[in-house]
N, C-alpha and C. Protein backbone atom coordinates (compact mmCIF):
# COMPACT_ATOMS: atom_id res chain seq x y z
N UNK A 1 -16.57 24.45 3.58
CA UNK A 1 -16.44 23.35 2.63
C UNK A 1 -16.97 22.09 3.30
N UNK A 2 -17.75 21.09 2.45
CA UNK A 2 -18.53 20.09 2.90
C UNK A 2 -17.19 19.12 3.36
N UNK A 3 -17.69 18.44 4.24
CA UNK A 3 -16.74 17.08 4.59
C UNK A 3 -16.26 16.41 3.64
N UNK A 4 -17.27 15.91 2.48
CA UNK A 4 -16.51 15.15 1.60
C UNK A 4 -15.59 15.97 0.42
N UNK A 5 -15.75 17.14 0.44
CA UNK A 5 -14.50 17.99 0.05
C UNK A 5 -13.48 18.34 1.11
N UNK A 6 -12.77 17.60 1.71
CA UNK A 6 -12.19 18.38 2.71
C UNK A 6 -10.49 17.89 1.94
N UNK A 7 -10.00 19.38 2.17
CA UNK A 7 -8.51 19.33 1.80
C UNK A 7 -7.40 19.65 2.44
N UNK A 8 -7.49 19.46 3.46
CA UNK A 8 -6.70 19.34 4.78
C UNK A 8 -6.81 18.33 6.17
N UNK A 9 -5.93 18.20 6.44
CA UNK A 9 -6.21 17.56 7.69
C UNK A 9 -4.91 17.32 8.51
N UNK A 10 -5.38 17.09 9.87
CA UNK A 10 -4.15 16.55 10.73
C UNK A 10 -4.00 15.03 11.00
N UNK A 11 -2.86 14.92 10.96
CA UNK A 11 -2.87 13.24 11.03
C UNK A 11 -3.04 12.98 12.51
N UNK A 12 -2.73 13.92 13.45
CA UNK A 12 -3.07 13.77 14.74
C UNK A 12 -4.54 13.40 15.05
N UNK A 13 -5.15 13.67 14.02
CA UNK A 13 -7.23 13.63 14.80
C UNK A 13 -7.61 12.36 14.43
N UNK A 14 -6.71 11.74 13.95
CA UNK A 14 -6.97 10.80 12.86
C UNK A 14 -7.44 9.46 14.01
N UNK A 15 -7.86 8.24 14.18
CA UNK A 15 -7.69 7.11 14.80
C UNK A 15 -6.81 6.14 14.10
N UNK A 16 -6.34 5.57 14.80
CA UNK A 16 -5.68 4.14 13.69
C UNK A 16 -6.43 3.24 13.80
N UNK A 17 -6.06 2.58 12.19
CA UNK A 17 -7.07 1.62 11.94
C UNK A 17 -6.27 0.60 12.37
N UNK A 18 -6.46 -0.48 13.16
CA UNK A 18 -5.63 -1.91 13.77
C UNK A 18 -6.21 -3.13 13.08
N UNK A 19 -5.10 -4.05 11.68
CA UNK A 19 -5.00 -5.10 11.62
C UNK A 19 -4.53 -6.10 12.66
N UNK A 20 -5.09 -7.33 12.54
CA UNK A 20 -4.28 -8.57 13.46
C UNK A 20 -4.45 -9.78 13.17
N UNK A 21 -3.13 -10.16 12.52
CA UNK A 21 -3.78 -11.54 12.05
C UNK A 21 -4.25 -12.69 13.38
N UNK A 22 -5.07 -13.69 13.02
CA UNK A 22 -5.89 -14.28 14.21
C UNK A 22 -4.58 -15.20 15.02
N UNK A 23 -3.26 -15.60 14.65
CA UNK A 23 -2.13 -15.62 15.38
C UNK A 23 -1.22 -15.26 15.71
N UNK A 24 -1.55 -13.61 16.04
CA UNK A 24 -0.60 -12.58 15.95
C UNK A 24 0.51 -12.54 15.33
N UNK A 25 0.96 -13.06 14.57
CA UNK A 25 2.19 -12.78 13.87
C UNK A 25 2.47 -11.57 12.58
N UNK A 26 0.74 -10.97 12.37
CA UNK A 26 1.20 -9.58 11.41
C UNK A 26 0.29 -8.88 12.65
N UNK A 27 0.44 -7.56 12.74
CA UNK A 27 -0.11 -6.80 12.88
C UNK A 27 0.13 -5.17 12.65
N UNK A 28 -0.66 -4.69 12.43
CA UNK A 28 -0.45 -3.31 11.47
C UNK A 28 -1.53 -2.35 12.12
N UNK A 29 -0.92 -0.74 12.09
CA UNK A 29 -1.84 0.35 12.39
C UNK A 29 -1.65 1.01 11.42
N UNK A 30 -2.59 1.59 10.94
CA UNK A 30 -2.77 2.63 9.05
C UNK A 30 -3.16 3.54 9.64
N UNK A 31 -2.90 5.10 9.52
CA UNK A 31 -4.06 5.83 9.16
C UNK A 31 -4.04 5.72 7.88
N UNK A 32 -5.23 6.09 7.44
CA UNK A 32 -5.81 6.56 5.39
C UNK A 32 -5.76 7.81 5.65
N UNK A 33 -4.49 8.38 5.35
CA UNK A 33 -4.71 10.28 4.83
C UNK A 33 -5.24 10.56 4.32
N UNK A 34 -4.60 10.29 3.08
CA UNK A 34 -5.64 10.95 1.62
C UNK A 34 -6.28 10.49 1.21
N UNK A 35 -6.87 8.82 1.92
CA UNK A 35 -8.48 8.80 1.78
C UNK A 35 -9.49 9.91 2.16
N UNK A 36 -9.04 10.29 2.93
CA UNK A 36 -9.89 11.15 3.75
C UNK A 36 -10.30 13.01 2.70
N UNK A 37 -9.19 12.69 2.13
CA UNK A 37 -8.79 14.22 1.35
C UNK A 37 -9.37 14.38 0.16
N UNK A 38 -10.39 14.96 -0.48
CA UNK A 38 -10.92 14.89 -1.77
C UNK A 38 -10.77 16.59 -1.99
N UNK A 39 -10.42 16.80 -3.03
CA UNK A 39 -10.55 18.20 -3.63
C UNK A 39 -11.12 18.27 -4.86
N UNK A 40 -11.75 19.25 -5.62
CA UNK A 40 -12.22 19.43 -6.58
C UNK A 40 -11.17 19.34 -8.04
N UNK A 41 -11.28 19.15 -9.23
CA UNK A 41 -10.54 19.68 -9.62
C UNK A 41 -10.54 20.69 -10.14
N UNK A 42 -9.78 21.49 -10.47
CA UNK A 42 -10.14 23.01 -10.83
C UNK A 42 -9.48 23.50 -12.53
N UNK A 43 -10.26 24.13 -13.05
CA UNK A 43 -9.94 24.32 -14.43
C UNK A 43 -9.16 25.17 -14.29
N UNK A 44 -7.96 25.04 -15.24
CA UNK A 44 -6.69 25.90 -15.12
C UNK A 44 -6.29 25.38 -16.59
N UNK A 45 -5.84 27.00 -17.14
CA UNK A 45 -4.87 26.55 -18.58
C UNK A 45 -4.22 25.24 -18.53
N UNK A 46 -3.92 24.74 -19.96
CA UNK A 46 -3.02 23.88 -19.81
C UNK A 46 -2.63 23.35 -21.26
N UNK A 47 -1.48 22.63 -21.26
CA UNK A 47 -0.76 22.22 -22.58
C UNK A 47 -1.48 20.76 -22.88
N UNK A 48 -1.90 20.47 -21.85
CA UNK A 48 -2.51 18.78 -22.10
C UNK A 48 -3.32 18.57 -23.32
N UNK A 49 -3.48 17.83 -24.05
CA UNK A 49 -4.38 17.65 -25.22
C UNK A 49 -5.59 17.38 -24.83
N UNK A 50 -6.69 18.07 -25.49
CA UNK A 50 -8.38 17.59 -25.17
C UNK A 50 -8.84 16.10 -25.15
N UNK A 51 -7.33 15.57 -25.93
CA UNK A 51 -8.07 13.84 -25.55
C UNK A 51 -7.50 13.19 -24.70
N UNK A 52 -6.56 14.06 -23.50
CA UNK A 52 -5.90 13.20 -22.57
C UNK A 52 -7.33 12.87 -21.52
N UNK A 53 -6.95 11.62 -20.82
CA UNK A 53 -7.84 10.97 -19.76
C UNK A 53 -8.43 12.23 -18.59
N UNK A 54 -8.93 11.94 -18.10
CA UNK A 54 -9.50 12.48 -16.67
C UNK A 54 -8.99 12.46 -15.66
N UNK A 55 -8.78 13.48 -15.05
CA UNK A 55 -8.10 13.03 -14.02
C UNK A 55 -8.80 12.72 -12.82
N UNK A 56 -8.00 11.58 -12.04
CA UNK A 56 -9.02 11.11 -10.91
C UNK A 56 -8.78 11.78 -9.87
N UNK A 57 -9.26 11.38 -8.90
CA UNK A 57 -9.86 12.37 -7.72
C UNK A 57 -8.71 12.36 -7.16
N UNK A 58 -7.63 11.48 -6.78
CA UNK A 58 -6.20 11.16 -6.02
C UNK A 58 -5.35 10.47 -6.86
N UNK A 59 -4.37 10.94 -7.32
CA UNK A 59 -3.55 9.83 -8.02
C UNK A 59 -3.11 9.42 -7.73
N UNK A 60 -2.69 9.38 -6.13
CA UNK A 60 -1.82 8.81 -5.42
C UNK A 60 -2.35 8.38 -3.52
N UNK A 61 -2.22 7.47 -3.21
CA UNK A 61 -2.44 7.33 -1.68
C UNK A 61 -1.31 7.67 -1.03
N UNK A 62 -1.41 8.30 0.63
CA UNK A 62 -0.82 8.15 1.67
C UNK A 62 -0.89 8.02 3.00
N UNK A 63 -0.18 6.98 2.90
CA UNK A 63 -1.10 6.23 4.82
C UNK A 63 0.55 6.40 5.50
N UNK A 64 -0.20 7.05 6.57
CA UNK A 64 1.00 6.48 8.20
C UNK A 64 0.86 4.85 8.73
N UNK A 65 1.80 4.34 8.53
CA UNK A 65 1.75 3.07 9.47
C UNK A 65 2.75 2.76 9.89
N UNK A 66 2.03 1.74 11.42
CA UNK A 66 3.07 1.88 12.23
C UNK A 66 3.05 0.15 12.70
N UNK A 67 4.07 -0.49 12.74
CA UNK A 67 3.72 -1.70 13.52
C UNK A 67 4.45 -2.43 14.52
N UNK A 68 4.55 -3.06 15.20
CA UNK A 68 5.15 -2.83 16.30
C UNK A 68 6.36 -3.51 16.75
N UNK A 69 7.17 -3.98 17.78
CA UNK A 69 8.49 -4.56 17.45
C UNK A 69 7.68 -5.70 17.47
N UNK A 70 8.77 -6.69 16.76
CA UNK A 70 8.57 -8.54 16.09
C UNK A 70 7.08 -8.48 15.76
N UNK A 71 6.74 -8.11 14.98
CA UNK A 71 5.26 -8.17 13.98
C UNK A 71 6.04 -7.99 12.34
N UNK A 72 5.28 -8.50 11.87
CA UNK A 72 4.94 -7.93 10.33
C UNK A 72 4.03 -7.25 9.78
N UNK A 73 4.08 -6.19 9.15
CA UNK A 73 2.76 -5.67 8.32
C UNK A 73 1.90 -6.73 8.02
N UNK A 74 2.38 -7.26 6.87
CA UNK A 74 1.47 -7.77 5.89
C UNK A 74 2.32 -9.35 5.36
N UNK A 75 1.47 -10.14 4.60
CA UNK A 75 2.37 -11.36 4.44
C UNK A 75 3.08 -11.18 2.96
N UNK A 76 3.85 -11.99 2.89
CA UNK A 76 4.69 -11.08 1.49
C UNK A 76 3.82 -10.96 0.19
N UNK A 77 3.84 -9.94 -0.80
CA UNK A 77 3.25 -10.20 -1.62
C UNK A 77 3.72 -8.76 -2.99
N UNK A 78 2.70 -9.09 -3.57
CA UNK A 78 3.48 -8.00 -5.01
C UNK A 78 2.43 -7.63 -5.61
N UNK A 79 2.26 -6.56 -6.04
CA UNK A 79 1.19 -5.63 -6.74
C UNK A 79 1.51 -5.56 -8.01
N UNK A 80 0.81 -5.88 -8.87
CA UNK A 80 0.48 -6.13 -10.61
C UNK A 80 0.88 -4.61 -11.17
N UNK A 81 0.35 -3.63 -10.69
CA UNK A 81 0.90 -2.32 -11.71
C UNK A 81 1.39 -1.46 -10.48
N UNK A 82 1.26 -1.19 -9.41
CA UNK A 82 1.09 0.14 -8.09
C UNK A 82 2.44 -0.04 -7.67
N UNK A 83 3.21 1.30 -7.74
CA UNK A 83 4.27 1.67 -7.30
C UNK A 83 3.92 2.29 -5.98
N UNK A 84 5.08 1.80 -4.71
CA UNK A 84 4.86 2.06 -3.63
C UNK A 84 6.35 2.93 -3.28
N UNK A 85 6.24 4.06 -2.27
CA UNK A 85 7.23 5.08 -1.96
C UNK A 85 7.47 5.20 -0.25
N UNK A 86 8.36 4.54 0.47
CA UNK A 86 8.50 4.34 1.77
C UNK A 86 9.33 5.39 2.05
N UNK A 87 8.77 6.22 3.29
CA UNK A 87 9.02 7.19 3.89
C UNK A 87 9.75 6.68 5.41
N UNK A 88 11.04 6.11 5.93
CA UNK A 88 11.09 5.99 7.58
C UNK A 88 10.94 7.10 8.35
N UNK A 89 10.39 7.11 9.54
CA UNK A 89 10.49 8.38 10.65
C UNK A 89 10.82 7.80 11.73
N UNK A 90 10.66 6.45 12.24
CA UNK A 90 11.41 5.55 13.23
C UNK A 90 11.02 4.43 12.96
N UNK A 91 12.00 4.11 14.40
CA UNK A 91 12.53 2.43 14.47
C UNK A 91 13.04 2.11 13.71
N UNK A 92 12.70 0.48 13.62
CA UNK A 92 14.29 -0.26 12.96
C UNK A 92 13.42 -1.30 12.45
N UNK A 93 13.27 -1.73 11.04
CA UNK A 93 13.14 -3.05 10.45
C UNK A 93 13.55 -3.32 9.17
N UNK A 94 12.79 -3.93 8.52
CA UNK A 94 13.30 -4.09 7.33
C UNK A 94 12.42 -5.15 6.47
N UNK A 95 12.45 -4.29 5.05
CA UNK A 95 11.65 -4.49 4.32
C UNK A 95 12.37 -5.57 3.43
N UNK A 96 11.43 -7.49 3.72
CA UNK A 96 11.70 -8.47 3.66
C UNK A 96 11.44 -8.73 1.85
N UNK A 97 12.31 -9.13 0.74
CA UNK A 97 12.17 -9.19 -0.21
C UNK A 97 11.64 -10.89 -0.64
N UNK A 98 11.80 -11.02 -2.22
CA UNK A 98 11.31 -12.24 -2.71
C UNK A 98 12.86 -13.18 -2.05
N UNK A 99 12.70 -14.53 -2.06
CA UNK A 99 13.03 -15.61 -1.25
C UNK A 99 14.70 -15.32 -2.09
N UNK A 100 15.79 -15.46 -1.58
CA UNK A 100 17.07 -14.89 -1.95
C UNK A 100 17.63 -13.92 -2.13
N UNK A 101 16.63 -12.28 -2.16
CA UNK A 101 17.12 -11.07 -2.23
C UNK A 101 17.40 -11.06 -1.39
N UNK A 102 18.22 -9.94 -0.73
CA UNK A 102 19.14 -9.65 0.63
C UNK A 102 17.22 -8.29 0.94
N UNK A 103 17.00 -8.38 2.16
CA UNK A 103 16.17 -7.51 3.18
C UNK A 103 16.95 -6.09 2.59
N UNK A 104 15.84 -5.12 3.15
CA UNK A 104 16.38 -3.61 2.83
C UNK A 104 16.06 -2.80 4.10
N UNK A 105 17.32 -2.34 4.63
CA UNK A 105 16.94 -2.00 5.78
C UNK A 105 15.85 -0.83 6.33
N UNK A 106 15.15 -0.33 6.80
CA UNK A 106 14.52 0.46 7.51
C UNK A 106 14.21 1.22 8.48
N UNK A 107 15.45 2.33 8.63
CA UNK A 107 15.59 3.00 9.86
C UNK A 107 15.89 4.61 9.55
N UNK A 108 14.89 5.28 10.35
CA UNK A 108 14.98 6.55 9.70
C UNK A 108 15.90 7.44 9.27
N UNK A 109 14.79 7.64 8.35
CA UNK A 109 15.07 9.20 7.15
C UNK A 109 16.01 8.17 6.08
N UNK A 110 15.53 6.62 6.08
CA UNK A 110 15.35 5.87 4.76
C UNK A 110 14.14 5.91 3.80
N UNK A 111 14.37 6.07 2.75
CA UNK A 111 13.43 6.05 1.58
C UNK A 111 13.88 5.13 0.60
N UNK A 112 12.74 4.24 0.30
CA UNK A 112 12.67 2.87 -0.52
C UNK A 112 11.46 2.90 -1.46
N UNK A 113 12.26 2.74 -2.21
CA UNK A 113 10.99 2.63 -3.62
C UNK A 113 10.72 0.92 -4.35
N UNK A 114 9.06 0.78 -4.44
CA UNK A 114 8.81 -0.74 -4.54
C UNK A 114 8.05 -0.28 -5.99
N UNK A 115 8.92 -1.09 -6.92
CA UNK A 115 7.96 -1.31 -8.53
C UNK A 115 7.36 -2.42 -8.28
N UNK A 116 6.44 -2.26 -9.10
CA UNK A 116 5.07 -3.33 -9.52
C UNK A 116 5.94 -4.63 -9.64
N UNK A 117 5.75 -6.21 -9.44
CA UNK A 117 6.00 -6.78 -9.52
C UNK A 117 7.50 -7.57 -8.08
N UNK A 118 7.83 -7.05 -7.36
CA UNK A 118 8.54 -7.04 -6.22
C UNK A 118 8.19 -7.37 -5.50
N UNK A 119 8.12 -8.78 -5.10
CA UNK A 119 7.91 -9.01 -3.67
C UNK A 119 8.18 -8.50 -2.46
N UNK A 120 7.56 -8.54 -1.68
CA UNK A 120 7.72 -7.61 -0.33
C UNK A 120 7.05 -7.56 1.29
N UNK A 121 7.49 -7.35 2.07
CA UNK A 121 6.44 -7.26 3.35
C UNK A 121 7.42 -6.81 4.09
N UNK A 122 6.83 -5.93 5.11
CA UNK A 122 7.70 -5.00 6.37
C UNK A 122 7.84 -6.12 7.32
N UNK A 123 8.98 -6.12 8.48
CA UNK A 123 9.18 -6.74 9.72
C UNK A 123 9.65 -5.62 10.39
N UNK A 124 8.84 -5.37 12.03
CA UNK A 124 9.82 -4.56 12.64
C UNK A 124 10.98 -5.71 13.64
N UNK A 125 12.31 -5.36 13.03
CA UNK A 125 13.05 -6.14 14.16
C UNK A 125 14.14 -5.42 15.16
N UNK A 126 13.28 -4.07 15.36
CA UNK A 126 13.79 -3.49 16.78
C UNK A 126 12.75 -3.50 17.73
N UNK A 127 13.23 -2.59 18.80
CA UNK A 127 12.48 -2.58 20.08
C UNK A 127 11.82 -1.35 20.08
N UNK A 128 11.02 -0.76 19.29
CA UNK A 128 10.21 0.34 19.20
C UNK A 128 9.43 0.24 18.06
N UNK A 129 8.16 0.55 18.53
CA UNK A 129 7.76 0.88 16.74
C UNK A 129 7.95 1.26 15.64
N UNK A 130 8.19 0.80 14.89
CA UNK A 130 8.56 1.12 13.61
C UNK A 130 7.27 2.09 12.79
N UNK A 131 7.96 2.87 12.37
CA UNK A 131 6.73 3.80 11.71
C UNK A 131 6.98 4.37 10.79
N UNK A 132 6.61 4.90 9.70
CA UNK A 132 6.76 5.35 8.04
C UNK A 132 5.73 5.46 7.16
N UNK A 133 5.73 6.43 6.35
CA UNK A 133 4.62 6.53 5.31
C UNK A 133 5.05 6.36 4.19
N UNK A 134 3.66 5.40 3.61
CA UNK A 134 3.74 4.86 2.14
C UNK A 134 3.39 5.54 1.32
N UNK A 135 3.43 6.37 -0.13
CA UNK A 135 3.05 6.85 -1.23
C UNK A 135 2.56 5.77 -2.02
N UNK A 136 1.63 5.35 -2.40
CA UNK A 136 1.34 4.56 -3.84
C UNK A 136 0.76 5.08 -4.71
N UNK A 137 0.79 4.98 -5.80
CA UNK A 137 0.35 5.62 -6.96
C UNK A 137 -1.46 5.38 -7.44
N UNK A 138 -1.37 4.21 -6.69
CA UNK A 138 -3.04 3.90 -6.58
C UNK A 138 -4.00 3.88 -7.84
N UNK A 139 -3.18 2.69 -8.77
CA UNK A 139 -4.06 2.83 -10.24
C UNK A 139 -5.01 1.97 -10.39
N UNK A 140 -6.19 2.37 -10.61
CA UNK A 140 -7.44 1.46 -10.67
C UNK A 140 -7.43 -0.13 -10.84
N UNK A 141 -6.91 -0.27 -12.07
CA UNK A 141 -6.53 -2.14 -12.09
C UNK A 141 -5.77 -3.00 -11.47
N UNK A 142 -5.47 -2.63 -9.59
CA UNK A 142 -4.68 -3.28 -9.09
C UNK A 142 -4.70 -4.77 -9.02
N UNK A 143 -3.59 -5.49 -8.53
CA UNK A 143 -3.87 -7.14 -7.82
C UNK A 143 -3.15 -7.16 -7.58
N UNK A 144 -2.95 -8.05 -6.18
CA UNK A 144 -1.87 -8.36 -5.33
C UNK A 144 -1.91 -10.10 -5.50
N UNK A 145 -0.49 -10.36 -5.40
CA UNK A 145 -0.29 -11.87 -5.27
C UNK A 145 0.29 -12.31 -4.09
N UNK A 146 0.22 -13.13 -3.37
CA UNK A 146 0.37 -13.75 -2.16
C UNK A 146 1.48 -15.23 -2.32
N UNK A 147 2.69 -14.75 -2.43
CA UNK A 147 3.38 -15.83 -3.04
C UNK A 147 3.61 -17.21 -2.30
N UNK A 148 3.44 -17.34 -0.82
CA UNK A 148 3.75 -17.80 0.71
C UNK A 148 2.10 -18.86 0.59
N UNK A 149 0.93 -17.92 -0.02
CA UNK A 149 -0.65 -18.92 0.13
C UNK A 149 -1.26 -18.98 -1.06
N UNK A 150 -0.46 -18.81 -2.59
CA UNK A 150 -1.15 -18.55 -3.71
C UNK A 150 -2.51 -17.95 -3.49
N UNK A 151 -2.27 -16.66 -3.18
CA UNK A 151 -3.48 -16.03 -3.21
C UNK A 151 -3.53 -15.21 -3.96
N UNK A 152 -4.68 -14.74 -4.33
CA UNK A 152 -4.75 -13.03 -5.28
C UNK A 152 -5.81 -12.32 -4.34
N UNK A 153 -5.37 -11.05 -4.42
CA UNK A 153 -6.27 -10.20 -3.92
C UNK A 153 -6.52 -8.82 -5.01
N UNK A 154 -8.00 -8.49 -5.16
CA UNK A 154 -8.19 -7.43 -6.44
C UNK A 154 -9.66 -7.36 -6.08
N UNK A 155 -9.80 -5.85 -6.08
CA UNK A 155 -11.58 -5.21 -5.82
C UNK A 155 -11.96 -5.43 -4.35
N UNK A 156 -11.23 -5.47 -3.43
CA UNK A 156 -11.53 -5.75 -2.01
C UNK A 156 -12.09 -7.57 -1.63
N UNK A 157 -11.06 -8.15 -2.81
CA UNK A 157 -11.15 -9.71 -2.56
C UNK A 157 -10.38 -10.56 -2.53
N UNK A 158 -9.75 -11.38 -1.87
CA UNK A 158 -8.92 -12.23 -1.86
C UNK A 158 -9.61 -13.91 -1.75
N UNK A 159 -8.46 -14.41 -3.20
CA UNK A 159 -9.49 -15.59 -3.57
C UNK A 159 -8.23 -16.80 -4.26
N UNK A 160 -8.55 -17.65 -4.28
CA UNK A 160 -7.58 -18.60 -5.04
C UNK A 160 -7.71 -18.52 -6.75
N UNK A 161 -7.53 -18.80 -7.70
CA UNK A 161 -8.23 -19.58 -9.13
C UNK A 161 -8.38 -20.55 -8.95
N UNK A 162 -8.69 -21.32 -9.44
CA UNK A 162 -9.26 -22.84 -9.66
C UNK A 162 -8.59 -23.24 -11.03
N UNK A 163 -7.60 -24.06 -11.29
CA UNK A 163 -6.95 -24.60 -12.79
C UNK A 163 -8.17 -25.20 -13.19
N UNK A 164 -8.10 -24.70 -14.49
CA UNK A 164 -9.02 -25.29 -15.73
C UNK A 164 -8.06 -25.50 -17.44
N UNK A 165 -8.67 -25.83 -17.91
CA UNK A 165 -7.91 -26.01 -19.26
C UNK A 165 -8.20 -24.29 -19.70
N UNK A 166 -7.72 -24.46 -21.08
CA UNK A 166 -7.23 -23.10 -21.97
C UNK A 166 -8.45 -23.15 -22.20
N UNK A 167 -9.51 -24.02 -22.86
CA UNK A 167 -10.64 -24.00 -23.55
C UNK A 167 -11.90 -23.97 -22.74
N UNK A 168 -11.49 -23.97 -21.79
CA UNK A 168 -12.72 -24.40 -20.68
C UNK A 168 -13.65 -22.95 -20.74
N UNK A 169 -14.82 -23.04 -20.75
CA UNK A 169 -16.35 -22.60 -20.77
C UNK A 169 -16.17 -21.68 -21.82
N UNK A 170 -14.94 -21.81 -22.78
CA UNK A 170 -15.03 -21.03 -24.33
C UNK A 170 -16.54 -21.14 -25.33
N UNK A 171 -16.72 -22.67 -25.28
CA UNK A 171 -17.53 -22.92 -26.04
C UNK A 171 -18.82 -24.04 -25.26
């Protein structure tokens, strides 16, 4: 089977990919699993109706990441439709909510589920790496909001808006 069909793999062969923000205060290691994983799909009976959608190649992502003690993943933020599924296997942190929720802790063989709209970002605040895999559902029309730098991020871009009126370049 060609590489870009490949439907297996070890997460061991894998490299990690290393974020860092430029004043160290996030930093993050991913692998992309099931980036890596494409399978065909295969025709098989079924009850589905001839006008249901297509199905896409992954309906779902799963990455290992790991980050390290006193770092953060990522800076807080919230995804427009993508449900995320936290897997712990070690260490100790905790997954930092919108400004007054109480933190959710993170220490293994915890599982935490994040709906669309939830603010969020990992901290490890033990003395070992913290490590766990994410499930997301990975639906095409994502965006992330950046509540801490009014940012948006969507299509591999992160950008501000610019306020304009309601009517502006309508006519």
């Amino acid at each position: 089977m060609a590489d870009e069909q490949k439907v297996h793999l070890n997460e061991a062969d894998l490299e990690w990919n290393v974020e860092t923000s430029p004043k160290g205060r996030f930093e993050v290691y991913e692998k992309f699993l099931s980036n890596r994983l494409v399978a065909p799909v295969r025709e098989q009976p079924s009850f589905a109706s001839p006008d249901s959608p297509l199905v896409r190649p992954r309906p779902f992502e799963v990455d290992i990441v790991k980050v390290p003690p006193g770092k953060w993943a990522w800076p807080r933020h919230y995804h427009s439709v993508q449900w995320e599924y936290y897997i712990v296997v070690s260490g100790h942190g905790e997954m930092v909510q919108e400004s007054g929720e109480p933190s959710i802790a993170m220490n293994p063989g915890e599982h935490i589920i994040q709906p669309p709209g939830w603010i969020h970002t990992i901290a490890n605040t033990g003395d070992e790496d913290l490590v766990y895999y994410v499930v997301a559902d990975n639906p095409e029309d994502e965006h992330c909001y950046y509540p801490d730098s009014q940012k948006w991020a969507a299509a591999n871009e992160v950008y501000r808006p610019e306020k304009v009126g309601y009517w502006d370049g309508e006519e």
